[in-house]
Protein backbone atom coordinates (compact mmCIF):
# COMPACT_ATOMS: atom_id res chain seq x y z
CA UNK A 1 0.00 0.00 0.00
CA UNK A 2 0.89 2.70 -0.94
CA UNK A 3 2.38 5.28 2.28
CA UNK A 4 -0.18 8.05 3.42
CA UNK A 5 -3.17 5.61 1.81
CA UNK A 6 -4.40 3.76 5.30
CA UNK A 7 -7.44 1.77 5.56
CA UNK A 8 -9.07 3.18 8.92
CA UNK A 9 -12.64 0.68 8.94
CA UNK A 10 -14.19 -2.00 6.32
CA UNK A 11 -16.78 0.51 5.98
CA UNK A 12 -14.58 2.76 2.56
CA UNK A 13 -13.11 5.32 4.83
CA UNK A 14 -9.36 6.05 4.35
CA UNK A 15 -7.05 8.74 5.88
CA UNK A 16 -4.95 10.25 3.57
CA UNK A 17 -2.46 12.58 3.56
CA UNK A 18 -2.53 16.00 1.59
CA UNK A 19 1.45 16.43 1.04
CA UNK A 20 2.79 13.60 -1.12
CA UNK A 21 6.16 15.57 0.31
CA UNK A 22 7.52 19.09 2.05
CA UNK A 23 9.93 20.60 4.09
CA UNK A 24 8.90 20.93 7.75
CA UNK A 25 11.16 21.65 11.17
CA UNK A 26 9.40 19.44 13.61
CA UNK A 27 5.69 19.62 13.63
CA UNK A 28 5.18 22.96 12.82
CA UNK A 29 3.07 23.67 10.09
CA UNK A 30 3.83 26.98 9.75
CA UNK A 31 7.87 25.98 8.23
CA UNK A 32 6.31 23.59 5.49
CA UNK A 33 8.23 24.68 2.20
CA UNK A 34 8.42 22.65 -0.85
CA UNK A 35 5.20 21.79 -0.47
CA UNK A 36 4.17 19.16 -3.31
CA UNK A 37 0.70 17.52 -3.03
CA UNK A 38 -0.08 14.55 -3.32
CA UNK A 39 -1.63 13.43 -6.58
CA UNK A 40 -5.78 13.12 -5.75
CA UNK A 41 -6.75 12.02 -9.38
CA UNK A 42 -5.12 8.74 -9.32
CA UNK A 43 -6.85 8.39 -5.82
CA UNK A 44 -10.43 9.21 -7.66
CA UNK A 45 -9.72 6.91 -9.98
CA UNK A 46 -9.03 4.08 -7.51
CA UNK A 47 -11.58 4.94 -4.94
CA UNK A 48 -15.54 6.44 -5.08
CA UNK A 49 -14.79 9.83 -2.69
CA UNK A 50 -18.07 10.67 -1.59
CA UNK A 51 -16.68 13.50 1.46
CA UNK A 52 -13.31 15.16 2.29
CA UNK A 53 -12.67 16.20 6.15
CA UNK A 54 -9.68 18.49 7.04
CA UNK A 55 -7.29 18.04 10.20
CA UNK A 56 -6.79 21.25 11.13
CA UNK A 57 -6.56 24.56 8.73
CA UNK A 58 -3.01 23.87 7.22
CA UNK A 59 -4.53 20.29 5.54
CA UNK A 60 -7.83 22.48 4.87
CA UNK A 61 -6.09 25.25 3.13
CA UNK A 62 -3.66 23.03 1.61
CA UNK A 63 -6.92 20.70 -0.06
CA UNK A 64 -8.91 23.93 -1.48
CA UNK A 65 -5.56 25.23 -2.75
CA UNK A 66 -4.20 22.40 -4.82
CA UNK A 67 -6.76 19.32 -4.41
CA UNK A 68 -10.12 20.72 -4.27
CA UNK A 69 -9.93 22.51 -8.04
CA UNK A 70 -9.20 18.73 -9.61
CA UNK A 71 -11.65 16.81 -7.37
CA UNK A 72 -14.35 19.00 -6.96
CA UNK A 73 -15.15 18.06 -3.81
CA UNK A 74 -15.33 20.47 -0.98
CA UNK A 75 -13.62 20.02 2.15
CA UNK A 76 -15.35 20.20 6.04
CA UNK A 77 -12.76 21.68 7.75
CA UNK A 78 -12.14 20.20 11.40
CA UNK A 79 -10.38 21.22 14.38
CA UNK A 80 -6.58 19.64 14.61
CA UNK A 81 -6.71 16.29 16.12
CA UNK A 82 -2.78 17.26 16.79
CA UNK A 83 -1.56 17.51 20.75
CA UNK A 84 -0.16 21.36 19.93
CA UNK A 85 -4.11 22.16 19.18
CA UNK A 86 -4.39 23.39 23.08
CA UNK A 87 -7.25 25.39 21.96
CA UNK A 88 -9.25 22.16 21.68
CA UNK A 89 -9.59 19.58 24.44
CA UNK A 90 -10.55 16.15 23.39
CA UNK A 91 -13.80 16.05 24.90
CA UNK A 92 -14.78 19.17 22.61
CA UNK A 93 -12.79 17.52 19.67
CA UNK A 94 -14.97 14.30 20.24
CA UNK A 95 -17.79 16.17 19.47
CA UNK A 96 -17.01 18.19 16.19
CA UNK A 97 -15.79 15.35 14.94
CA UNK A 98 -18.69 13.23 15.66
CA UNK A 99 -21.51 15.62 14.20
CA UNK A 100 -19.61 16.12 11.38
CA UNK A 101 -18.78 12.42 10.50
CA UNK A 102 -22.00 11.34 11.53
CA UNK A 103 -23.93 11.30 8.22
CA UNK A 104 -21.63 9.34 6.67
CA UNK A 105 -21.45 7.07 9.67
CA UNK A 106 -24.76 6.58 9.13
CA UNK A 107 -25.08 5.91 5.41
């Protein structure tokens, strides 16, 4: 498989990263250079996308920039999952992330 392609249930849904590749000190978002995405039309053409959630603003504005304009999908954008996103404990993150997945939990 291929690396940032993961399986996360037998239900369809996959996590997927963004960046196919970048520069980045640490964790910080805010240093990614070289930022090249990774290539979403031979992921439509392996898999039916129905929805597209975003961790966090940087993967949000980084899918509307490059990805969104050749999927034509548009992205929910969702509060960081990542420990450094203070602003949002995990009970609170729990919950955005359940009303917004739960449609498509549901389907």
């Amino acid at each position: 498989m291929k690396a940032g392609l993961e399986i996360a249930s037998p239900i369809g849904w996959a996590l997927w990263d963004t960046l196919e590749r970048c520069t980045i000190t640490g964790a910080a978002d805010a240093s990614i250079k070289d930022a090249v995405p990774n290539d979403i039309a031979a992921l439509l053409a392996k898999a039916p996308i129905e929805a597209v959630f975003c961790n966090g603003a940087t993967a949000y504005r980084i899918y509307t920039k490059y990805l969104q304009p050749v999927s034509g999908i548009a992205a929910v954008k969702l509060p960081s999952t990542s420990p450094a996103n203070a602003a949002c404990r995990p009970e609170k993150l729990r919950e955005i992330w359940g009303a917004a997945l739960l449609p498509w939990i549901n389907k």
